[in-house]
PDB file of N, CA and C in Angstrom:
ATOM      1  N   UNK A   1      18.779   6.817 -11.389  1.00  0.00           N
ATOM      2  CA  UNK A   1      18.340   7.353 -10.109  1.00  0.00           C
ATOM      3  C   UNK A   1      17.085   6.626  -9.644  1.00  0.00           C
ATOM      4  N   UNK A   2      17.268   6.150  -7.885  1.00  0.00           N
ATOM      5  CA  UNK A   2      15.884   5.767  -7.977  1.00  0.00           C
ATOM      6  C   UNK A   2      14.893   6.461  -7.404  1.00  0.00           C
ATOM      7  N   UNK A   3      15.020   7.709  -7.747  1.00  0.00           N
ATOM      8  CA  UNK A   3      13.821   9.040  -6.732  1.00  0.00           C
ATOM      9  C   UNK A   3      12.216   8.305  -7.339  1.00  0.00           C
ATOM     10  N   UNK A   4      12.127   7.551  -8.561  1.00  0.00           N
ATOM     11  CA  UNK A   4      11.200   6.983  -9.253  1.00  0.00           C
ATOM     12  C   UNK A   4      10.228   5.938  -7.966  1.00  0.00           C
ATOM     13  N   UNK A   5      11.609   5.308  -7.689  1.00  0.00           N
ATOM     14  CA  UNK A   5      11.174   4.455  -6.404  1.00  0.00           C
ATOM     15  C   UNK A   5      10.987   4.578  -5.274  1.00  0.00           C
ATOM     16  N   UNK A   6       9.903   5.273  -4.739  1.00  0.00           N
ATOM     17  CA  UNK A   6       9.974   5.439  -3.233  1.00  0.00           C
ATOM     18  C   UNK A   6       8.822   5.579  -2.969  1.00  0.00           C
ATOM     19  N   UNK A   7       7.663   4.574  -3.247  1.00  0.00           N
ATOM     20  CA  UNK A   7       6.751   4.886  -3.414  1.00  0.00           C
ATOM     21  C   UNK A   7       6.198   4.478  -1.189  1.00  0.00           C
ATOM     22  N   UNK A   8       7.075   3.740  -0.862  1.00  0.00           N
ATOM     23  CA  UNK A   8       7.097   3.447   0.448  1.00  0.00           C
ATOM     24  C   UNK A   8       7.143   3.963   1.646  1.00  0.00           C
ATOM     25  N   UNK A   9       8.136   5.155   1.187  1.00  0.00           N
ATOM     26  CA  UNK A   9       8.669   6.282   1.907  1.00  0.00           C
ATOM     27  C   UNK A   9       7.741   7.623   1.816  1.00  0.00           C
ATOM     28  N   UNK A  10       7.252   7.382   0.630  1.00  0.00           N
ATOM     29  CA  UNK A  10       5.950   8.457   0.049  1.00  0.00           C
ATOM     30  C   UNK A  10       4.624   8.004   0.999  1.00  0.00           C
ATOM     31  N   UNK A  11       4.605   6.668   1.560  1.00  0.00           N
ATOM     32  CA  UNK A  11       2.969   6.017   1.862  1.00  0.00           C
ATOM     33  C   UNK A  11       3.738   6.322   3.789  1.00  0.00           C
ATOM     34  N   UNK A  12       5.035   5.915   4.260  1.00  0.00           N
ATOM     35  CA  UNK A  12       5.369   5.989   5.307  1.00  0.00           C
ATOM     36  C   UNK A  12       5.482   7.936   5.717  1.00  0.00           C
ATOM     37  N   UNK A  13       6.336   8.106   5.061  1.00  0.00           N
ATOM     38  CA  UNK A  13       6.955   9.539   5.594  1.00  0.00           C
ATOM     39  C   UNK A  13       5.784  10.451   5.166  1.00  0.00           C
ATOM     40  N   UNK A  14       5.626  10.703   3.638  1.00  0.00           N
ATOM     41  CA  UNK A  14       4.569  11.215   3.620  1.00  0.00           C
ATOM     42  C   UNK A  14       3.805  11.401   3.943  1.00  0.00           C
ATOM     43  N   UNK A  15       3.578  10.450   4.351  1.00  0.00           N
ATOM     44  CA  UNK A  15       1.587   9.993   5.094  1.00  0.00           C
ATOM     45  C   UNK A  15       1.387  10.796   6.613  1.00  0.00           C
ATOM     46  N   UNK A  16       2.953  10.623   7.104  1.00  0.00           N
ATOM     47  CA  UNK A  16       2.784  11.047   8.191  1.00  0.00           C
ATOM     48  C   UNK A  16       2.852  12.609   9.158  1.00  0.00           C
ATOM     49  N   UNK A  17       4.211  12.912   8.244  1.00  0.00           N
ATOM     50  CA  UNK A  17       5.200  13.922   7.915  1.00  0.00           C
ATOM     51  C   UNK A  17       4.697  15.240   6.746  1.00  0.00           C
ATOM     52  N   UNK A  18       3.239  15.012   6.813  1.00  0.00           N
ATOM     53  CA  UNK A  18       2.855  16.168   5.709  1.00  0.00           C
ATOM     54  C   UNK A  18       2.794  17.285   6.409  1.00  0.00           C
ATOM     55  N   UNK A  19       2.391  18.286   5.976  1.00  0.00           N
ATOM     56  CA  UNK A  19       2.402  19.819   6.006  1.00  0.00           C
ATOM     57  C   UNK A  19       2.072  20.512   7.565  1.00  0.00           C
ATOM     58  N   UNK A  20       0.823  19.649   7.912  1.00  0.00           N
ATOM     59  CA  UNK A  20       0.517  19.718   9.084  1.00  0.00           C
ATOM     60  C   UNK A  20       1.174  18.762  10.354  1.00  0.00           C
ATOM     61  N   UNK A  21       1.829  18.238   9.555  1.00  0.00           N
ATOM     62  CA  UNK A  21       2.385  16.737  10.882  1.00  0.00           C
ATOM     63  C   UNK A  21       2.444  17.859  12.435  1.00  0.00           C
ATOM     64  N   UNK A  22       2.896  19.052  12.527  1.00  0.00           N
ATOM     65  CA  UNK A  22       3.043  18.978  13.944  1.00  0.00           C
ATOM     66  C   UNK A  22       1.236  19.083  14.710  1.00  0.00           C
ATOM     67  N   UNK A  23       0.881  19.707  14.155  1.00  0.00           N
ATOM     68  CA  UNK A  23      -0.708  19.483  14.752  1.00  0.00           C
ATOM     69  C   UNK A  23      -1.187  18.083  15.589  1.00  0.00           C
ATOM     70  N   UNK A  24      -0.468  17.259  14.905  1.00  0.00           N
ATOM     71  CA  UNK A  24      -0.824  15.731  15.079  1.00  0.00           C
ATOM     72  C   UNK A  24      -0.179  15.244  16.315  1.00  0.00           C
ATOM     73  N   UNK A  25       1.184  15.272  15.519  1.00  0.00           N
ATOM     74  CA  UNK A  25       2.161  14.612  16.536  1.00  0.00           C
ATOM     75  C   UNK A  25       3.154  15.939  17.398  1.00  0.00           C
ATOM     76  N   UNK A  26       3.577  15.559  18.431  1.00  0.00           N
ATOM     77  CA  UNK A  26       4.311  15.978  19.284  1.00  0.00           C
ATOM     78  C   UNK A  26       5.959  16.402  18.964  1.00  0.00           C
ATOM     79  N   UNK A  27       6.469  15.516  17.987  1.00  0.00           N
ATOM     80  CA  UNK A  27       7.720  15.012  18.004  1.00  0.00           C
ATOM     81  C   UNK A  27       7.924  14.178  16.781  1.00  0.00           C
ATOM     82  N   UNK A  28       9.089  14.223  15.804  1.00  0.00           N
ATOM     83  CA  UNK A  28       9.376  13.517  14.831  1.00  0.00           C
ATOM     84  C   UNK A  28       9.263  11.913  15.811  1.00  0.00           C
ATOM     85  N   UNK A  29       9.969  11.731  16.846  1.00  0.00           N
ATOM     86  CA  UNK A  29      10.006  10.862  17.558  1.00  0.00           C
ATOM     87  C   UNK A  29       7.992   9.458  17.590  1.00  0.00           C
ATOM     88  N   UNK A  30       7.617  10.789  18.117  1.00  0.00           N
ATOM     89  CA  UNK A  30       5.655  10.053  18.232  1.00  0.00           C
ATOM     90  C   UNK A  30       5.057   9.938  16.984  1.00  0.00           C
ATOM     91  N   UNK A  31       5.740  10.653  15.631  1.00  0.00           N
ATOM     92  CA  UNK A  31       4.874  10.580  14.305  1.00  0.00           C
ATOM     93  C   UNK A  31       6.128   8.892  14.189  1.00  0.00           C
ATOM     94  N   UNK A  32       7.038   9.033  14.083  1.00  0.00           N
ATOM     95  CA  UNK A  32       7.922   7.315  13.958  1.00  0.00           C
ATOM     96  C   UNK A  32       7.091   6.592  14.795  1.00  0.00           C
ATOM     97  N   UNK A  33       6.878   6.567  15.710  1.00  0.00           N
ATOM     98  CA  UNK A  33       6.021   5.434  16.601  1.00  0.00           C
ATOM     99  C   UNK A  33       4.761   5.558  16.105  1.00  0.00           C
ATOM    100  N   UNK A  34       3.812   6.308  15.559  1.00  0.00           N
ATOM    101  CA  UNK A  34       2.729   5.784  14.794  1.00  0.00           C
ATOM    102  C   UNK A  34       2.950   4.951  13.703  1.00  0.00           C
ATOM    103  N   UNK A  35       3.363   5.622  12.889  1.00  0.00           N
ATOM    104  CA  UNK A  35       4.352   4.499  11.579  1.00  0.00           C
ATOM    105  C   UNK A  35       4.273   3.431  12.275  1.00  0.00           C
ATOM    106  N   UNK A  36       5.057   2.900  13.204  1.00  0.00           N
ATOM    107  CA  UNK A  36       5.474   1.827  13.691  1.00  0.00           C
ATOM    108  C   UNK A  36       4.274   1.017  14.282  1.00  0.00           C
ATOM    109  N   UNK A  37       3.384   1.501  14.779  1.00  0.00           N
ATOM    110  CA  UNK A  37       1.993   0.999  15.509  1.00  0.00           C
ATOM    111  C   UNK A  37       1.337   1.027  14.656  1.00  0.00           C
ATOM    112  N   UNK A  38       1.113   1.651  13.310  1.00  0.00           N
ATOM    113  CA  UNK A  38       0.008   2.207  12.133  1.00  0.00           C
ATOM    114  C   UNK A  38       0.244   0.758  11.012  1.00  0.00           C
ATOM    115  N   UNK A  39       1.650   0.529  10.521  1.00  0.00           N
ATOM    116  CA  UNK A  39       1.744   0.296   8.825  1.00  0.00           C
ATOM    117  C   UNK A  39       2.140  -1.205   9.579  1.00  0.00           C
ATOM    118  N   UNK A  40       2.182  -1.945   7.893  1.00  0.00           N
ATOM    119  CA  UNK A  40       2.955  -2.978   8.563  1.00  0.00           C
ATOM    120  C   UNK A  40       4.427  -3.334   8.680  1.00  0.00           C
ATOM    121  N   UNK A  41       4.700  -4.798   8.891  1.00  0.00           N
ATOM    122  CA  UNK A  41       6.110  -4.589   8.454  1.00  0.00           C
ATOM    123  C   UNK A  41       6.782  -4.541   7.064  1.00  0.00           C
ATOM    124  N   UNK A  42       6.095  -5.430   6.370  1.00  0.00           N
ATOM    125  CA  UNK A  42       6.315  -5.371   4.878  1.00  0.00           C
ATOM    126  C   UNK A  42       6.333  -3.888   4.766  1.00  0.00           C
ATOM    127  N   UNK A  43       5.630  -3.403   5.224  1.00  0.00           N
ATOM    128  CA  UNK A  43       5.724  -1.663   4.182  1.00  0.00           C
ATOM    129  C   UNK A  43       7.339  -1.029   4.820  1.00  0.00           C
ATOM    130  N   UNK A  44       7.424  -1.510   6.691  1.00  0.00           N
ATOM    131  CA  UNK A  44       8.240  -0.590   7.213  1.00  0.00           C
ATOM    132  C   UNK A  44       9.610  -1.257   6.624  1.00  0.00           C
ATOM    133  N   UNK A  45       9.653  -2.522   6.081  1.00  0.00           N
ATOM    134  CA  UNK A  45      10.894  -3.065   5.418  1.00  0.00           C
ATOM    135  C   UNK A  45      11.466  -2.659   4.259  1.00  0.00           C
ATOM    136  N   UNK A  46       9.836  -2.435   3.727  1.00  0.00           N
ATOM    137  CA  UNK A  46       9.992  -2.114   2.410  1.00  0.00           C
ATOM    138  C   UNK A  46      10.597  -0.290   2.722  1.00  0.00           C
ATOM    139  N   UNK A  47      10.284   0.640   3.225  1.00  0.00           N
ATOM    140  CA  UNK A  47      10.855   2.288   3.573  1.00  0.00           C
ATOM    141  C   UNK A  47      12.324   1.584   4.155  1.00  0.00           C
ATOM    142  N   UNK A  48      12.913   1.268   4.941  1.00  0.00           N
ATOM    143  CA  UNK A  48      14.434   0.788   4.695  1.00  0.00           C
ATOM    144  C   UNK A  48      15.264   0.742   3.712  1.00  0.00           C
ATOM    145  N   UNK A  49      14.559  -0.148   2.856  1.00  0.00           N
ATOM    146  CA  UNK A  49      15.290  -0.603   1.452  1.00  0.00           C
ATOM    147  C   UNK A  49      15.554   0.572   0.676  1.00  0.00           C
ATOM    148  N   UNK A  50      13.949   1.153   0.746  1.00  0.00           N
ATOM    149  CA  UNK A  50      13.787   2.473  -0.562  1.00  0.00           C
ATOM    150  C   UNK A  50      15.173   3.588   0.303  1.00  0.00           C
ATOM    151  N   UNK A  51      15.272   3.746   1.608  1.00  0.00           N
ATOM    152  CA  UNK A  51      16.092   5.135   2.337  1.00  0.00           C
ATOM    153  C   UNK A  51      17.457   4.284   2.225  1.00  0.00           C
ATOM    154  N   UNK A  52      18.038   3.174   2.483  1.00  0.00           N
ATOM    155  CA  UNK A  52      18.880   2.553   1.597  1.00  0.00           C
ATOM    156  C   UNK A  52      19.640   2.891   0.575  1.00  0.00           C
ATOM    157  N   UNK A  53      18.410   2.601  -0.368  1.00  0.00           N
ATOM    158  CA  UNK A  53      19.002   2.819  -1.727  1.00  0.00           C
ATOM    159  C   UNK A  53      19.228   4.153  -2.138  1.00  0.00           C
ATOM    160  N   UNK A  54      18.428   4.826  -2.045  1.00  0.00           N
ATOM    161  CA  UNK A  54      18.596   6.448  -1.452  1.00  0.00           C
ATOM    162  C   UNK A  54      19.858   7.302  -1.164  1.00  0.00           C
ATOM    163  N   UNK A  55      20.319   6.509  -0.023  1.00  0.00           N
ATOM    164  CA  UNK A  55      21.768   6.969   0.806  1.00  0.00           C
ATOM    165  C   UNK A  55      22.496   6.782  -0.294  1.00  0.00           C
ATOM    166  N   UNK A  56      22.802   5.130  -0.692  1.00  0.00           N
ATOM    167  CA  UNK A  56      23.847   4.633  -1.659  1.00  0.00           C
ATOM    168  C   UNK A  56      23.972   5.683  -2.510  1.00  0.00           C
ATOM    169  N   UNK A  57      22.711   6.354  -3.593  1.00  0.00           N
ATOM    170  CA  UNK A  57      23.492   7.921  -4.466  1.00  0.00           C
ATOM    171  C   UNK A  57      24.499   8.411  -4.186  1.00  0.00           C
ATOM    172  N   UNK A  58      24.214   8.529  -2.276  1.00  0.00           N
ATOM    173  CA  UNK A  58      24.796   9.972  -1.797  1.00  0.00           C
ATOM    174  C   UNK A  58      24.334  11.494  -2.452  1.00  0.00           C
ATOM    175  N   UNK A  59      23.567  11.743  -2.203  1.00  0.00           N
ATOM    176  CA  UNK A  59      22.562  12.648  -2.889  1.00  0.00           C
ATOM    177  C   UNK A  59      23.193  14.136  -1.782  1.00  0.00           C
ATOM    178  N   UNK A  60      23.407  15.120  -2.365  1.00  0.00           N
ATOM    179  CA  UNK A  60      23.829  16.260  -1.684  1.00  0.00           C
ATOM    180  C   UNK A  60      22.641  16.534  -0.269  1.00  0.00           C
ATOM    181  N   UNK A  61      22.259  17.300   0.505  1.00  0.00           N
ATOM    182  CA  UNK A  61      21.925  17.694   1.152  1.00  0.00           C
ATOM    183  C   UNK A  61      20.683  18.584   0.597  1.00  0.00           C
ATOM    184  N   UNK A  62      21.037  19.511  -0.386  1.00  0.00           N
ATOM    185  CA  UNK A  62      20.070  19.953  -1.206  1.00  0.00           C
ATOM    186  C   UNK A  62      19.290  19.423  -1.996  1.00  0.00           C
ATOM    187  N   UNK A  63      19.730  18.209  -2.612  1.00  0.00           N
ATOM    188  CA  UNK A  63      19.472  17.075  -3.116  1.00  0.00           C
ATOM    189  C   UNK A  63      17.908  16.048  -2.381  1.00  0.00           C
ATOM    190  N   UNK A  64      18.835  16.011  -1.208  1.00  0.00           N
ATOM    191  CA  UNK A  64      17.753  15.074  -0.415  1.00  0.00           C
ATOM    192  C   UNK A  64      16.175  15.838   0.040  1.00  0.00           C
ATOM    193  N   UNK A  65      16.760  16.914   0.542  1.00  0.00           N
ATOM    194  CA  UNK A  65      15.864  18.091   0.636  1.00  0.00           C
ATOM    195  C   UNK A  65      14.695  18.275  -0.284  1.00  0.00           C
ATOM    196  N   UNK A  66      15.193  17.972  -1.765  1.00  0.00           N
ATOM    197  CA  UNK A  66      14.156  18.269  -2.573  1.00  0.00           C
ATOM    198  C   UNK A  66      13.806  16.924  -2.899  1.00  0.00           C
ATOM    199  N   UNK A  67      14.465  15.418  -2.520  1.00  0.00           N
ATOM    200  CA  UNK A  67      13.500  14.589  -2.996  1.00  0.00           C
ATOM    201  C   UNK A  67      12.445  14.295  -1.428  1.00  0.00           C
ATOM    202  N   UNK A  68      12.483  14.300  -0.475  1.00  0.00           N
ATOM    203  CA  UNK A  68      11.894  14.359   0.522  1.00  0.00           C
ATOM    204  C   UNK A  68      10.919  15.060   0.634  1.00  0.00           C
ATOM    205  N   UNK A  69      10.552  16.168  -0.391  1.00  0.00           N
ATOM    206  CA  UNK A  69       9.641  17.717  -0.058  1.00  0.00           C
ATOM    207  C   UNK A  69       8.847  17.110  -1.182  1.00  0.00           C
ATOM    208  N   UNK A  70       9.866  17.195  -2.270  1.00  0.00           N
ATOM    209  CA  UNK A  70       8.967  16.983  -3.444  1.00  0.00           C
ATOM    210  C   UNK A  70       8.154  15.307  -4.066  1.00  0.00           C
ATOM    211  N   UNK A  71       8.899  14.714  -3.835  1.00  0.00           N
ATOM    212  CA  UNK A  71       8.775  13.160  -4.516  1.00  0.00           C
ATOM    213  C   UNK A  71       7.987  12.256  -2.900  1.00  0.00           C
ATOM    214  N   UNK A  72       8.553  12.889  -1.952  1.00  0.00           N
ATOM    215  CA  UNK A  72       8.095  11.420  -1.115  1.00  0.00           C
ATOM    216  C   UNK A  72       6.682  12.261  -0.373  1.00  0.00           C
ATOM    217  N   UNK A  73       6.907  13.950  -0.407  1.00  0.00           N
ATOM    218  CA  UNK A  73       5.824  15.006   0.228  1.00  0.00           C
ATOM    219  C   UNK A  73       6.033  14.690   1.860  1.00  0.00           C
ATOM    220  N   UNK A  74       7.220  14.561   2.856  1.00  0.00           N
ATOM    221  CA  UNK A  74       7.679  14.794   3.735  1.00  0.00           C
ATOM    222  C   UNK A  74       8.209  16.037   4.163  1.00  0.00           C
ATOM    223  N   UNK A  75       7.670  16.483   4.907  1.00  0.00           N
ATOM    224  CA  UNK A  75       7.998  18.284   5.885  1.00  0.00           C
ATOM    225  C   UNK A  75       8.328  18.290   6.808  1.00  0.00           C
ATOM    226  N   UNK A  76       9.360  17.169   7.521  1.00  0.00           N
ATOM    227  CA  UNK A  76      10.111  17.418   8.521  1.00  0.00           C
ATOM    228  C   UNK A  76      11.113  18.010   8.146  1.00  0.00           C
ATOM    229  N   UNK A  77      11.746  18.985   8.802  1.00  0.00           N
ATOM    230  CA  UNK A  77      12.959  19.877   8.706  1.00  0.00           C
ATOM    231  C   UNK A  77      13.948  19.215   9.715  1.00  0.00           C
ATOM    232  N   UNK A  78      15.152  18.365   9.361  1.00  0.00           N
ATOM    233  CA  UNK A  78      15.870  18.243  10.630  1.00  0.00           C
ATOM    234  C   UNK A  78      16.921  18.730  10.931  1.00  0.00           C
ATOM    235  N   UNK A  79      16.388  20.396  10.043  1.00  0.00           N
ATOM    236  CA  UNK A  79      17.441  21.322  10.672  1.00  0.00           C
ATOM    237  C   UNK A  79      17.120  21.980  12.182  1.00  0.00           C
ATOM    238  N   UNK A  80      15.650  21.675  12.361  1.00  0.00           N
ATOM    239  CA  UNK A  80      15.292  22.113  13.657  1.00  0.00           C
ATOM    240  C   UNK A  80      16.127  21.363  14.822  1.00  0.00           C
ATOM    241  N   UNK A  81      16.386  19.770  14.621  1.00  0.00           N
ATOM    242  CA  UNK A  81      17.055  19.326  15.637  1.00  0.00           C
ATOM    243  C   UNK A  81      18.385  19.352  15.761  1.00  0.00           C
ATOM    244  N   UNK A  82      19.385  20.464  14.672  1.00  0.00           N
ATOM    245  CA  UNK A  82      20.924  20.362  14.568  1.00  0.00           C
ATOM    246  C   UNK A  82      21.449  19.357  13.429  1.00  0.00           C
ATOM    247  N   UNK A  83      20.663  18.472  12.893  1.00  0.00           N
ATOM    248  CA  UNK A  83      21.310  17.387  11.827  1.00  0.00           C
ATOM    249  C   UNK A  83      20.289  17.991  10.611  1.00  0.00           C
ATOM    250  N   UNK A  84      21.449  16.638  10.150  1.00  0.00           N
ATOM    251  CA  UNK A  84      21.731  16.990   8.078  1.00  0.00           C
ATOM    252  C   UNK A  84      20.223  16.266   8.147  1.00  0.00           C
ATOM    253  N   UNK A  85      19.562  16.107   6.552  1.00  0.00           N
ATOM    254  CA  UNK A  85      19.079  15.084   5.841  1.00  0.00           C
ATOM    255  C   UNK A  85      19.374  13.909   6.118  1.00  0.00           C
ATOM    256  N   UNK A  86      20.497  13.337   5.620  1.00  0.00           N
ATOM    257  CA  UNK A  86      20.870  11.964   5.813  1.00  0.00           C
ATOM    258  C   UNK A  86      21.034  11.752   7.045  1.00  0.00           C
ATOM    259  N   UNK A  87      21.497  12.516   8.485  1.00  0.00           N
ATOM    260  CA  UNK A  87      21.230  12.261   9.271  1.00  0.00           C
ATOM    261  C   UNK A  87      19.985  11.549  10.313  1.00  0.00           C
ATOM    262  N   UNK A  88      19.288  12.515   9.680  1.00  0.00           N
ATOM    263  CA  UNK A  88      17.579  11.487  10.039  1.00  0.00           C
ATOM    264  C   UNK A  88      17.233  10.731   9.258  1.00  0.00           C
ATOM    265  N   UNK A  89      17.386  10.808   7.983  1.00  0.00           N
ATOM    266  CA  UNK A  89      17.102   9.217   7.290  1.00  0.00           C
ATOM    267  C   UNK A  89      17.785   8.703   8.232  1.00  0.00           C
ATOM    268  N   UNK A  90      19.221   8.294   8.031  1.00  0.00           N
ATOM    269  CA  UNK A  90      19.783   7.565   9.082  1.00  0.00           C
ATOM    270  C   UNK A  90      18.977   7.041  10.501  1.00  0.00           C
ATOM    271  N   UNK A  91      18.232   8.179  10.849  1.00  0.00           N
ATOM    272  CA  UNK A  91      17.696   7.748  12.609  1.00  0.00           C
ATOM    273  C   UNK A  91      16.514   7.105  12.061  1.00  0.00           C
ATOM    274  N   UNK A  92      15.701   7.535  10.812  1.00  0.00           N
ATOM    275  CA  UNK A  92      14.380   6.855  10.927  1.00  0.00           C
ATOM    276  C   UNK A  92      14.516   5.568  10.387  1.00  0.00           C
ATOM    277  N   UNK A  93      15.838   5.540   9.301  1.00  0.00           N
ATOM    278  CA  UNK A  93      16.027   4.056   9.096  1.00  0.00           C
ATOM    279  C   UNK A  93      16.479   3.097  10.409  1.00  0.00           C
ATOM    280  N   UNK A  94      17.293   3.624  11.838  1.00  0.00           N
ATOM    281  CA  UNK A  94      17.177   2.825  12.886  1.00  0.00           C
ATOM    282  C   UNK A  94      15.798   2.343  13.492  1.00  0.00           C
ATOM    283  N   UNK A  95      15.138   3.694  13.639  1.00  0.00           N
ATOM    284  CA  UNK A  95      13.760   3.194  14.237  1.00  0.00           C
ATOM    285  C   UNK A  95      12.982   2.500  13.445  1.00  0.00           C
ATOM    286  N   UNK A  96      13.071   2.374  12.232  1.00  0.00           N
ATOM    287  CA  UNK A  96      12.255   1.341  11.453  1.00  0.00           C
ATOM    288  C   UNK A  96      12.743  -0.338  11.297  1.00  0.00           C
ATOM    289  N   UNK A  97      14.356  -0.184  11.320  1.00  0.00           N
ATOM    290  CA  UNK A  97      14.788  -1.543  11.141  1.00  0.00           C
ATOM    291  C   UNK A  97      14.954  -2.357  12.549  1.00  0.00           C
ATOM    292  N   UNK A  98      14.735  -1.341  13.407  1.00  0.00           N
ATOM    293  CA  UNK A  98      14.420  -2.131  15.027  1.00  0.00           C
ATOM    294  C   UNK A  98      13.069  -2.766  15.017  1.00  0.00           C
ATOM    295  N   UNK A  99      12.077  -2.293  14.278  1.00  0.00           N
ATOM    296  CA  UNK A  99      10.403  -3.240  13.809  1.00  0.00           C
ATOM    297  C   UNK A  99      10.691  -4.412  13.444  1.00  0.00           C
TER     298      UNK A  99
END
């Protein structure tokens, strides 16, 4: 398993996406565009690879849930917007691999 590895997704999502993220940002949407204006690309290439390799498990839903909360310390819920887990990995891996 590589939940070991994500130390990228922990410095990206984490960083951004902690406990308080809505205070900050507006929108999962404006905390991705800081990322994107904030880190570089090496890092935002490097969070691709790690949500990538990630998917490839196929990790249940409950699964992802707890490596996202626990291992990377990300608190977006994207049950608020109607989608799964992998669903927004999915979107944040678009908005990152468009960088």
């Amino acid at each position: 398993m590589m939940h070991e590895k994500i130390e990228s997704l922990a410095q990206l999502l984490g960083g951004y996406f902690h406990q308080d993220w809505p205070d900050e940002f507006y929108s999962d949407a404006t905390a991705l565009q800081a990322i994107i204006d904030s880190e570089t690309k090496d890092q935002i290439r490097a969070g691709v690879a790690e949500i990538d390799s990630l998917l490839a498990e196929t990790p249940s839903e409950i699964e992802l849930r707890d490596i996202l909360i626990t291992k990377v310390g990300c608190y977006f819920e994207p049950e608020s917007q109607g989608i799964s887990y992998e669903q927004w990995l999915k979107k944040v891996r678009g908005v990152f691999a468009q960088e």
